[in-house]
Protein backbone atom coordinates (compact mmCIF):
# COMPACT_ATOMS: atom_id res chain seq x y z
CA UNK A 1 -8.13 -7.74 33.33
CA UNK A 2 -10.34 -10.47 31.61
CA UNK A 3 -13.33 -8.38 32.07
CA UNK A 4 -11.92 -5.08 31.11
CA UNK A 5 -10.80 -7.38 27.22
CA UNK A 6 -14.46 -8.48 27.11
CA UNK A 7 -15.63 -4.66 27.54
CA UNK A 8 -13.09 -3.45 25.15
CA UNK A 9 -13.90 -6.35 23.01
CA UNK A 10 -17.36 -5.34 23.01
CA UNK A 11 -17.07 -1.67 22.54
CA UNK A 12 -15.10 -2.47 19.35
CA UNK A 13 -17.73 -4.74 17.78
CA UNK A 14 -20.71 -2.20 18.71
CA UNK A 15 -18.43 0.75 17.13
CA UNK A 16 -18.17 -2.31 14.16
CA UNK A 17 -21.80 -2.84 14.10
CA UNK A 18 -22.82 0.83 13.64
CA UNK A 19 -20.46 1.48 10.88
CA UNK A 20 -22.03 -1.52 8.87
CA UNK A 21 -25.47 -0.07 10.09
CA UNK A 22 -24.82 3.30 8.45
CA UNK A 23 -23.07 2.15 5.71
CA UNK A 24 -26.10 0.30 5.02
CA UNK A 25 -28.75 2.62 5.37
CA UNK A 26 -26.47 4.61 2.98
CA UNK A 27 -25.88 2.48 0.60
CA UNK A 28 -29.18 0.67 0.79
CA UNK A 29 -29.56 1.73 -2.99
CA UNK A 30 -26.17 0.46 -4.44
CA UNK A 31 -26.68 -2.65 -2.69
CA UNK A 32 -30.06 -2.51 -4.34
CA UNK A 33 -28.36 -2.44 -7.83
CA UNK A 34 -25.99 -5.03 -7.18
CA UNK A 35 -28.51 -7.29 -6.12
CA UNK A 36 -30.24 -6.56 -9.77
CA UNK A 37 -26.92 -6.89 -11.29
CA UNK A 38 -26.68 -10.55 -9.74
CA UNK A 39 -30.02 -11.20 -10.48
CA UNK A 40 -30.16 -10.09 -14.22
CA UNK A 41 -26.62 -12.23 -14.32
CA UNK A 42 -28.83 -15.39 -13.48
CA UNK A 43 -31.49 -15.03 -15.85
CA UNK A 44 -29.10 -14.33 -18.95
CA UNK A 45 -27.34 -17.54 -18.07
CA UNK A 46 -30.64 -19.31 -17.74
CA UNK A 47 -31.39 -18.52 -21.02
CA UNK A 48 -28.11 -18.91 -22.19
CA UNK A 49 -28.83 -22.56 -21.14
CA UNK A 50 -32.24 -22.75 -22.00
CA UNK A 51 -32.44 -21.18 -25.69
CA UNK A 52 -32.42 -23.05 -28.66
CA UNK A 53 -31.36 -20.30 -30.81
CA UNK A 54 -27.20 -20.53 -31.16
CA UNK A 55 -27.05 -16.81 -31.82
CA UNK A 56 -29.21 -15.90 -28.80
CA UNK A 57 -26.90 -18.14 -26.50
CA UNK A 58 -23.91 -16.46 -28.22
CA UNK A 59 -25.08 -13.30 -27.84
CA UNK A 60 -26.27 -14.01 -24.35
CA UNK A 61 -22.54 -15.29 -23.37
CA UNK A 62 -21.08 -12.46 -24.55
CA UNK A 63 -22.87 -9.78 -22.22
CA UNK A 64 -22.23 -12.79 -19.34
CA UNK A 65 -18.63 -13.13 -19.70
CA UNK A 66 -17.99 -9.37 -20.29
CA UNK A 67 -19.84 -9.19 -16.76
CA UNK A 68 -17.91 -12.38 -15.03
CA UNK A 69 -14.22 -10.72 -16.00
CA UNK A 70 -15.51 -7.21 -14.94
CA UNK A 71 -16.56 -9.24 -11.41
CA UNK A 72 -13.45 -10.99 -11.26
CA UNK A 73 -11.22 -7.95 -11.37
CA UNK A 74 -10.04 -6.99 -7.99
CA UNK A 75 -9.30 -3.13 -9.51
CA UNK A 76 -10.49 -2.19 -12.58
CA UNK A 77 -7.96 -0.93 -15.49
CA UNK A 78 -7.62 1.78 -17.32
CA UNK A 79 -9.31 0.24 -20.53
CA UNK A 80 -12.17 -0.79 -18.40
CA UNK A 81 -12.85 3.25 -18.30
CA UNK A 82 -13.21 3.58 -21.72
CA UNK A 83 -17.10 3.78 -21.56
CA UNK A 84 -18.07 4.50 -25.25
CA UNK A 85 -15.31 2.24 -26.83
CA UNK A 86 -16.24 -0.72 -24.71
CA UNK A 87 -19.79 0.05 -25.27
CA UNK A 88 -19.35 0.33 -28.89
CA UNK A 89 -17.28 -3.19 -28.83
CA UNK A 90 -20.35 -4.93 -27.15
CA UNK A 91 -23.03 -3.41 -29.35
CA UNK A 92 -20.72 -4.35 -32.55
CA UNK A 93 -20.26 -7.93 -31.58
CA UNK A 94 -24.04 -8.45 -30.80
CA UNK A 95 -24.85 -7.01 -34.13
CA UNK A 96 -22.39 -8.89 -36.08
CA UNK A 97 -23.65 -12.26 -34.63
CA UNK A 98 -27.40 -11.36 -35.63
CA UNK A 99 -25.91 -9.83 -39.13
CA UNK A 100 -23.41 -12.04 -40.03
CA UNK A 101 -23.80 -11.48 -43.66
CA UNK A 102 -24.02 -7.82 -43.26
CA UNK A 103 -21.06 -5.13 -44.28
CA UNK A 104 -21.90 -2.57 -41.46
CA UNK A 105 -23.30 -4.89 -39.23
CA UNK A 106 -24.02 -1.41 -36.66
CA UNK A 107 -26.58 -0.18 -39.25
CA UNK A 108 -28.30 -3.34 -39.15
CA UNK A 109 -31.41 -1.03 -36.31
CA UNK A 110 -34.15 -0.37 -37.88
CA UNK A 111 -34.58 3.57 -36.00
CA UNK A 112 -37.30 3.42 -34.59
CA UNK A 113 -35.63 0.16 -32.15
CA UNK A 114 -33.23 2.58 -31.93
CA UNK A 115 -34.81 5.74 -30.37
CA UNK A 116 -37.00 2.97 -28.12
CA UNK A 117 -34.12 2.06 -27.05
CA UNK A 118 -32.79 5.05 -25.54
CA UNK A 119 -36.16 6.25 -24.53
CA UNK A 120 -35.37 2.17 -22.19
CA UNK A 121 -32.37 3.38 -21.06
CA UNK A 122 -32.65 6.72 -19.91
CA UNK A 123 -35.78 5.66 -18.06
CA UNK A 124 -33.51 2.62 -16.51
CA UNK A 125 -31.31 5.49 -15.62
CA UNK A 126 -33.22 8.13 -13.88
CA UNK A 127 -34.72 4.91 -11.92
CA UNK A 128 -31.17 4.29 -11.26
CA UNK A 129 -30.27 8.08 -9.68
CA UNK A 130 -33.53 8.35 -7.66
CA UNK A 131 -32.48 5.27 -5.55
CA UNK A 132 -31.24 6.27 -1.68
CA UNK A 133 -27.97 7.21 -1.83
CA UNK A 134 -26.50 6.73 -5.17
CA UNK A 135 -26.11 10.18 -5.54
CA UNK A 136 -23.80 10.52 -2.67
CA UNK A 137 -21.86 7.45 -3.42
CA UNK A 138 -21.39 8.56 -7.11
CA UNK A 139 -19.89 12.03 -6.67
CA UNK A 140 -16.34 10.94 -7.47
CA UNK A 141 -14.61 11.84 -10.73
CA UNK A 142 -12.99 8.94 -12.95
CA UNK A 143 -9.34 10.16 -12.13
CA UNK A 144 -9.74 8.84 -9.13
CA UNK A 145 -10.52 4.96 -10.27
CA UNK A 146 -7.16 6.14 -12.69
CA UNK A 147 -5.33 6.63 -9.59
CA UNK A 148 -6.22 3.70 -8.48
CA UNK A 149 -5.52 1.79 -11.59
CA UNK A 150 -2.01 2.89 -12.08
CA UNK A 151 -0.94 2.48 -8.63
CA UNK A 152 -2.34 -0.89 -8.78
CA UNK A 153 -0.19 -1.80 -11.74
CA UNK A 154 2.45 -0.30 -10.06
CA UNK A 155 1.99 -2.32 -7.41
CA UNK A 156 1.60 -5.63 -9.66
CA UNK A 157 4.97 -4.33 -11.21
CA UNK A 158 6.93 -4.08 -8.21
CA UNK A 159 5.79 -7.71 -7.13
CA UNK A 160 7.50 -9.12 -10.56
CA UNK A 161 10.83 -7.46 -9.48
CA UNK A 162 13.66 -9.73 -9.35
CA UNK A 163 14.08 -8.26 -5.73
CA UNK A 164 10.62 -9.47 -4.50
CA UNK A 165 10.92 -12.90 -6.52
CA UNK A 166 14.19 -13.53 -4.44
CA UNK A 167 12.57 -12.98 -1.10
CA UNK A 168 9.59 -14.72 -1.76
CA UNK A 169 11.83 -17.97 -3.17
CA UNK A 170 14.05 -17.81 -0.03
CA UNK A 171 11.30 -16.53 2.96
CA UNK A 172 12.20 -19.54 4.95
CA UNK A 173 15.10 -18.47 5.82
CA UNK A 174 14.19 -16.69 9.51
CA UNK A 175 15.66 -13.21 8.67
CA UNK A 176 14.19 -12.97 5.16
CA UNK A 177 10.87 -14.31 6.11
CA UNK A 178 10.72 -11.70 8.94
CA UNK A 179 11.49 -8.76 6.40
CA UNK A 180 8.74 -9.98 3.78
CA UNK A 181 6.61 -10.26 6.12
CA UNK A 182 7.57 -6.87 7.88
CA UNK A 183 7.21 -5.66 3.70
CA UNK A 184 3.78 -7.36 3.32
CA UNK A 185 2.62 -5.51 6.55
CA UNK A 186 3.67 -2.25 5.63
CA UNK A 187 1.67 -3.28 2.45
CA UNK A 188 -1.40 -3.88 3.34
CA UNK A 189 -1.62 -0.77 5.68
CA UNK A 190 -0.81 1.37 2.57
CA UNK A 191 -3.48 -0.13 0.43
CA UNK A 192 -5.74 -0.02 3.77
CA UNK A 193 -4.80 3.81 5.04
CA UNK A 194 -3.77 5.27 1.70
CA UNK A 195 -6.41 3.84 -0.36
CA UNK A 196 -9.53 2.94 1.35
CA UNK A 197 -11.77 5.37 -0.42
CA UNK A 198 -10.79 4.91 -3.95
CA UNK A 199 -10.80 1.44 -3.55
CA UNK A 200 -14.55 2.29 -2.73
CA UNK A 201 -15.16 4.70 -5.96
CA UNK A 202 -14.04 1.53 -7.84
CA UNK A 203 -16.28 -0.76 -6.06
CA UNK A 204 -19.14 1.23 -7.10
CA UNK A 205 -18.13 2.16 -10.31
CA UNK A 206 -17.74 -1.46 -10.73
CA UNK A 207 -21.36 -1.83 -9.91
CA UNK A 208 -22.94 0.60 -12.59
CA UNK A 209 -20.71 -0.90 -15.43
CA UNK A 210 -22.05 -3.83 -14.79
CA UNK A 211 -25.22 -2.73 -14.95
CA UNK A 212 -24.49 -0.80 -17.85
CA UNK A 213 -23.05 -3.78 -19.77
CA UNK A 214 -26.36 -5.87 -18.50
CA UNK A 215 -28.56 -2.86 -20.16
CA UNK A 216 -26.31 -2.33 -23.03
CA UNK A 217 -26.31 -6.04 -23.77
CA UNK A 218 -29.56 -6.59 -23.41
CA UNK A 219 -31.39 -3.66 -25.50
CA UNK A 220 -28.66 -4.35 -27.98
CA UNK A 221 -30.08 -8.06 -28.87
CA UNK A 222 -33.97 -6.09 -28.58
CA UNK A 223 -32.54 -4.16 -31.31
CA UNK A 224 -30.46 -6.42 -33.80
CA UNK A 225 -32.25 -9.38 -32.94
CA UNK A 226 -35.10 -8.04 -35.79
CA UNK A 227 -34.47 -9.32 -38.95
CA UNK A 228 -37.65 -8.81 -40.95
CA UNK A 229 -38.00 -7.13 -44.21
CA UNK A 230 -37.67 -3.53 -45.22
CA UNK A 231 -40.02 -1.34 -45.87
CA UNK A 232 -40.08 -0.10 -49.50
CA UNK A 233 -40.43 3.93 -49.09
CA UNK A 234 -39.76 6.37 -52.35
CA UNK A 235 -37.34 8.93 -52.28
CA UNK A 236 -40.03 11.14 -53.25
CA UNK A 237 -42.59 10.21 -50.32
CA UNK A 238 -39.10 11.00 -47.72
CA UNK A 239 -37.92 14.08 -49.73
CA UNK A 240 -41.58 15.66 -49.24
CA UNK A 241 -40.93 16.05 -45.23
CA UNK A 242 -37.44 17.02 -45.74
CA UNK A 243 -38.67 20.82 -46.62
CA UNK A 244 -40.40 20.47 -42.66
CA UNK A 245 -36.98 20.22 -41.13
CA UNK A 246 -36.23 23.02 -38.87
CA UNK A 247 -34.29 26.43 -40.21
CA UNK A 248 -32.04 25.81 -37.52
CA UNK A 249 -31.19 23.98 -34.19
CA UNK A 250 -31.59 25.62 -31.25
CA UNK A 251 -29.25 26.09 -28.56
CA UNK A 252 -29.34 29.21 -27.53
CA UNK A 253 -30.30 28.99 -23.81
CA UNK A 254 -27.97 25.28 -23.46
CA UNK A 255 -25.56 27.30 -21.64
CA UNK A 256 -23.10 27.55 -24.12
CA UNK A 257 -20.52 30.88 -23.63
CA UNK A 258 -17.48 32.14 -23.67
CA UNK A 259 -14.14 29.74 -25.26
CA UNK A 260 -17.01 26.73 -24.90
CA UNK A 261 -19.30 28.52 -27.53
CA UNK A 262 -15.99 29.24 -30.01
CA UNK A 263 -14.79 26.02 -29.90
CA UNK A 264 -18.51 24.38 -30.43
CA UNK A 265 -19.29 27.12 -32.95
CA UNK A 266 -16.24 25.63 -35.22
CA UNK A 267 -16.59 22.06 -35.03
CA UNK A 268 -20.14 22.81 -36.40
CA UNK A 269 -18.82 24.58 -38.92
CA UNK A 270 -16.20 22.16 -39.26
CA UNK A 271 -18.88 19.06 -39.61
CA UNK A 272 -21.39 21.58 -42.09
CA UNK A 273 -19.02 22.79 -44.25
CA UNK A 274 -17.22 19.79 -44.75
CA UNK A 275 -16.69 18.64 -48.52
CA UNK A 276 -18.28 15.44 -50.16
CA UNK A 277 -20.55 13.26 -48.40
CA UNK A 278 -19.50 12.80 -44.74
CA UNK A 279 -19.55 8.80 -43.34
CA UNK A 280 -20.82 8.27 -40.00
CA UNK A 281 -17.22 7.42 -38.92
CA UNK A 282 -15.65 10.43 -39.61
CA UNK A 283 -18.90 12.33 -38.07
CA UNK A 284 -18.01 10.02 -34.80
CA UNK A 285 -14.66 11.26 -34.57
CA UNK A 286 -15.43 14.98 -34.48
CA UNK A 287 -17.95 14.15 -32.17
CA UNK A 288 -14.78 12.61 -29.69
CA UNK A 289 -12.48 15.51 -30.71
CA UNK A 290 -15.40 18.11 -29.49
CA UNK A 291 -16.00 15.95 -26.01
CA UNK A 292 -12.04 16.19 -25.56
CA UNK A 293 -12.05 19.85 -26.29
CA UNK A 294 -15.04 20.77 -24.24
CA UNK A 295 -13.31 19.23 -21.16
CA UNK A 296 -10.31 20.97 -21.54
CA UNK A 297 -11.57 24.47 -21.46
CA UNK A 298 -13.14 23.28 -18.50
CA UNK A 299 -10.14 21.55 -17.11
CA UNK A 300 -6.92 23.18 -18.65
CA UNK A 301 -5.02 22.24 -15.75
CA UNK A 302 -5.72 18.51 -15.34
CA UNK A 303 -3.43 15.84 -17.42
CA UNK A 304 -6.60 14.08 -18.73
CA UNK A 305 -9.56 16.20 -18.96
CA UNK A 306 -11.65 12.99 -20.01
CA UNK A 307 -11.53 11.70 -16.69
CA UNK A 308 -12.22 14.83 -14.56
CA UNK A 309 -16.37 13.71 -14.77
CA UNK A 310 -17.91 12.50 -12.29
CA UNK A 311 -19.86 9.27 -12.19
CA UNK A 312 -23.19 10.81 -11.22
CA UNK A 313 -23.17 13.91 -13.96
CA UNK A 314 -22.11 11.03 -16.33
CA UNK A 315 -25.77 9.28 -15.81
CA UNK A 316 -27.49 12.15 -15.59
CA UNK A 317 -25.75 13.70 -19.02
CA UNK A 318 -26.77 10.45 -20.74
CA UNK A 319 -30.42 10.48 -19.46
CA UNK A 320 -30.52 14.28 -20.57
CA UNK A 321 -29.13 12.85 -23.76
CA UNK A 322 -30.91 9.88 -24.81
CA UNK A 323 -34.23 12.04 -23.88
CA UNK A 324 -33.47 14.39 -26.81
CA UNK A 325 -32.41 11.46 -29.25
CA UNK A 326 -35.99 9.97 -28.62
CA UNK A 327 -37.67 13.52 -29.49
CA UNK A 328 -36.60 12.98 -33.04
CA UNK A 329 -39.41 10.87 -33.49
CA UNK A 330 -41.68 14.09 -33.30
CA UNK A 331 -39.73 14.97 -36.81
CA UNK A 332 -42.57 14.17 -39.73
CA UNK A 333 -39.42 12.78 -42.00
CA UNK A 334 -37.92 11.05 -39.18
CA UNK A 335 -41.12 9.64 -37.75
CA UNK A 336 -41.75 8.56 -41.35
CA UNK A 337 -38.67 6.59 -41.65
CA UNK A 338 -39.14 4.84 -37.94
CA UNK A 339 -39.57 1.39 -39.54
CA UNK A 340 -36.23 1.74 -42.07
CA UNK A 341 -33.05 0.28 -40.97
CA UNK A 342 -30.06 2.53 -40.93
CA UNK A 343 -28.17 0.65 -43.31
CA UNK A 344 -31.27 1.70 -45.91
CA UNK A 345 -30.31 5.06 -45.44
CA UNK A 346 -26.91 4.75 -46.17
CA UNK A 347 -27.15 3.02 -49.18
CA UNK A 348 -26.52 6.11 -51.20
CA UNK A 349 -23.47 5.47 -53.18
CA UNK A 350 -20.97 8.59 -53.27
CA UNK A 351 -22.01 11.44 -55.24
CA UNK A 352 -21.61 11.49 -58.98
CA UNK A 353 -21.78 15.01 -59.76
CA UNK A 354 -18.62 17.01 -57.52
CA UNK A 355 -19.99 20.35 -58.05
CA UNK A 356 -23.60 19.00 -56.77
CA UNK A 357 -21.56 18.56 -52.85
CA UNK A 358 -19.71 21.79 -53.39
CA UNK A 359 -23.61 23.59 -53.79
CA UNK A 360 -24.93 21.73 -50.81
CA UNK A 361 -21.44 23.28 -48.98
CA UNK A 362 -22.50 27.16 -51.00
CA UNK A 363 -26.17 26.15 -49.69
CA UNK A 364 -25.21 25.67 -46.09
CA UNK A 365 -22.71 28.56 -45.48
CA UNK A 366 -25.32 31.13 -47.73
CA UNK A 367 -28.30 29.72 -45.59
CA UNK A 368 -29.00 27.96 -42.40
CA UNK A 369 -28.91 23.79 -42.35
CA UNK A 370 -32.98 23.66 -42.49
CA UNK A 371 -32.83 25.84 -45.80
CA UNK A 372 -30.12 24.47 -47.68
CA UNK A 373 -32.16 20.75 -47.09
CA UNK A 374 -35.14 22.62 -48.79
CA UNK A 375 -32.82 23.76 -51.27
CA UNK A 376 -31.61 20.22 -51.90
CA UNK A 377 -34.92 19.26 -52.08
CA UNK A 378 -35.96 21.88 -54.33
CA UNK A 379 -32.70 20.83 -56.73
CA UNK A 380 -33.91 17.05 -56.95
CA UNK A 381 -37.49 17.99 -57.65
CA UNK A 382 -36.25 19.83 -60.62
CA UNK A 383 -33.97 17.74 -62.26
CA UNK A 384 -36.89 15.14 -62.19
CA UNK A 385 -38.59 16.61 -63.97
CA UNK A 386 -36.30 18.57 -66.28
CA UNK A 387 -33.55 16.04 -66.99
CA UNK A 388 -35.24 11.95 -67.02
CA UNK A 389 -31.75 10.63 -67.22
CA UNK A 390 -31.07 8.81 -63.98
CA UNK A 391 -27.19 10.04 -63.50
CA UNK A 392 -29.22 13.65 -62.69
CA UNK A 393 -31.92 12.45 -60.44
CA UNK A 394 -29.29 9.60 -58.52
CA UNK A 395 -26.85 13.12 -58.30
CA UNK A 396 -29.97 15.43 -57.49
CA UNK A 397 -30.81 12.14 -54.99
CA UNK A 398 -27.70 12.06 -53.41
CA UNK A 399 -27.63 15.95 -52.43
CA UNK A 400 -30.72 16.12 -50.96
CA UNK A 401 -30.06 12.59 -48.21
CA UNK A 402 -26.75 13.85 -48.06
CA UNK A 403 -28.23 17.42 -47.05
CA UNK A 404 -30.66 15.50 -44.73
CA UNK A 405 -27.94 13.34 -42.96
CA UNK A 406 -26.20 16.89 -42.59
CA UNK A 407 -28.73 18.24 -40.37
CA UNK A 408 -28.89 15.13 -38.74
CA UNK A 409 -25.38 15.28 -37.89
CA UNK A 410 -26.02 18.92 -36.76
CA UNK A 411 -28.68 17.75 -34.80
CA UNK A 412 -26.39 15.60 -33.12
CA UNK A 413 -23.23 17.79 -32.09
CA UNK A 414 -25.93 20.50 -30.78
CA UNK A 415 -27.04 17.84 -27.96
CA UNK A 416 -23.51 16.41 -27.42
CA UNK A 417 -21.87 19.74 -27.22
CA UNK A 418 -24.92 20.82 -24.87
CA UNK A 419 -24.31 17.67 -22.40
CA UNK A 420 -20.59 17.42 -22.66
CA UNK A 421 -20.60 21.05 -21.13
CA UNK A 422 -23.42 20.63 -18.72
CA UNK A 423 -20.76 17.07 -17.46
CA UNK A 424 -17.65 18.74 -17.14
CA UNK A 425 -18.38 22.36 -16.23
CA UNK A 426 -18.15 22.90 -12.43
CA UNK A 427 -20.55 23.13 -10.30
């Protein structure tokens, strides 16, 4: 009987051992990133400790301590999904601690940190996907980790009940002990039968936010830690490129049909027809409203479209992304502008002259984007020269960067629009 435990015993820790085995060869390459995640976690707190610069170290603790709580959480929440509001949060405080004295602390990048920055981070990421098995372990879709997340605060809920608070304050008692305990059994082989695998998803979603917050944090202070002077470019030396902009944006072969294409096709016209000078907040927001709309055509039936990507199209989407946000350095006006900060751009106070916008709107629904920037262009030159007084050129001024941002903006919802459909469409 001994002999036949020890076999058993044996049997059952071989059968152990080749589990671990293949779940290591499996996930040799999340266990790679998680040892970078630690590792990068050391050296920021080395500096942290190191660096006489109080913004550094402040800056440095915030990416740390965003990174210790995200650790520390045995499930992650709902709010921890919010990617681009998180991300946004992070960025923000970074910049406001490096531009203190600064009104829109965000626009504080000079662009051409900017676009080197994403050309960092897709690279990062596309090292990221080629590791050995990350693909595999990052199939999952987000609902899953929201699954997770709810029953876990349902869970959390039921353990506050006045019920569970009596039977935990009176367990000594032989019959009550034996029923929590007969509870906490039945428990733990919910959370260990029922929930095995998403409790997995979120371990390794848990991973790449981490790293995410690590590469966030970290080309964030590259980018607002620059705090040199401007350089002093004429409206007239940026205006001349302008006219080079392209007609139009093409995105013809992204893929784009059917109810996707309609719905794209007006928010475009939505964002280019749009009356006054648009703010970069506003331009953000249709941006959100398009993702959401995108992922419902895909999704109709699911209760939160948002969350029905999966972790692995999400990398790859951004990659895909950030590669086109780097090609606008091949723009002459862009390329031009590389060492300007953002914040120089949008010093352009609203316009002065109404009916000026309203011909920029005319321009852009009689033409394409590209022309009605030459247009603009063409309208500025002219009242230069015809009309010295500087309420027409600042008027004339304003149309033609307000044109620009437009096609900017275009520029922008093209490539969303193009990667929000490649994420959520199924494949």
């Amino acid at each position: 009987m001994q002999i036949n435990f020890y076999w058993i015993a044996f049997g059952f820790g071989t059968v152990l051992a080749c589990v671990l085995a293949v779940l290591v060869v499996k996930g040799y390459g999340l266990l790679q990133v998680r040892w970078l995640n630690i590792s990068r976690l050391r050296n920021l707190q080395q500096r942290s400790t190191d660096t006489s610069d109080p913004i550094e170290r402040l800056s440095l603790n915030a990416i740390t301590e965003r990174c210790e709580a995200l650790r520390g959480r045995w499930v992650l929440g709902e709010a921890d999904l919010e990617l681009i509001k998180n991300t946004r949060s992070l960025v923000q405080q970074i910049a406001e601690l490096h531009h203190p004295q600064s009104t829109q602390p965000l626009a504080e990048a000079r662009i051409e940190k900017i676009l080197n920055a994403f050309l960092e981070m897709k690279t990062h990421i596309l090292q990221l996907t080629r590791l050995r098995g990350i693909r595999e372990w990052t199939r999952f879709r987000l609902r899953h980790l929201v699954w997770l997340s709810e029953a876990w605060a349902r869970k959390t809920q039921w353990e506050q009940t006045p019920t569970v608070k009596t039977v935990r304050r009176f367990k000594l008692i032989p019959i009550v002990k034996w029923i929590y305990t007969a509870l906490r059994s039945l428990d733990l082989v919910f959370w260990s039968l029922k929930m095995t695998t998403f409790f997995l998803y979120d371990i390794v979603f848990k991973v790449f936010l981490i790293r995410w917050t690590l590469l966030v944090g970290e080309t964030a202070i590259r980018v607002y830690s620059d705090r040199g002077q401007d350089e002093d470019i004429s409206p007239e030396e940026l205006l001349e490129d302008m006219g080079a902009l392209p007609e139009h944006i093409e995105y013809e072969e992204s893929g784009l049909m059917g109810e996707v294409k309609e719905r794209v096709d007006a928010s475009r016209n939505a964002l280019l027809f749009h009356m006054g000078t648009m703010s970069w907040q506003e331009a953000r927001q249709r941006y959100d409203d398009l993702v959401k709309e995108i992922a419902r055509v895909h999704h109709p039936q699911a209760e939160r479209p948002l969350y029905e990507a999966r972790l692995y199209d999400l990398l790859i989407g951004f990659s895909r992304f950030a590669e086109q946000m780097v090609n606008l350095n091949t723009k002459p006006v862009i390329n031009k502008m590389l060492k300007l900060r953002l914040s120089h751009l949008l010093k352009v106070k609203d316009a002065t002259n109404w009916a000026l916008e309203n011909q920029l709107v005319d321009l852009a629904r009689k033409y394409k984007i590209g022309t009605a920037v030459k247009y603009s262009t063409l309208i500025y030159k002219a009242f230069k020269k015809g009309h010295p007084g500087i309420l027409f050129k600042d008027a004339a001024l304003v149309l033609a960067r307000e044109a620009g941002k437009r096609w900017v903006l275009v520029y922008l919802h093209e490539k969303i629009a193009v990667e929000a459909n490649w994420v959520y469409k199924p494949k």
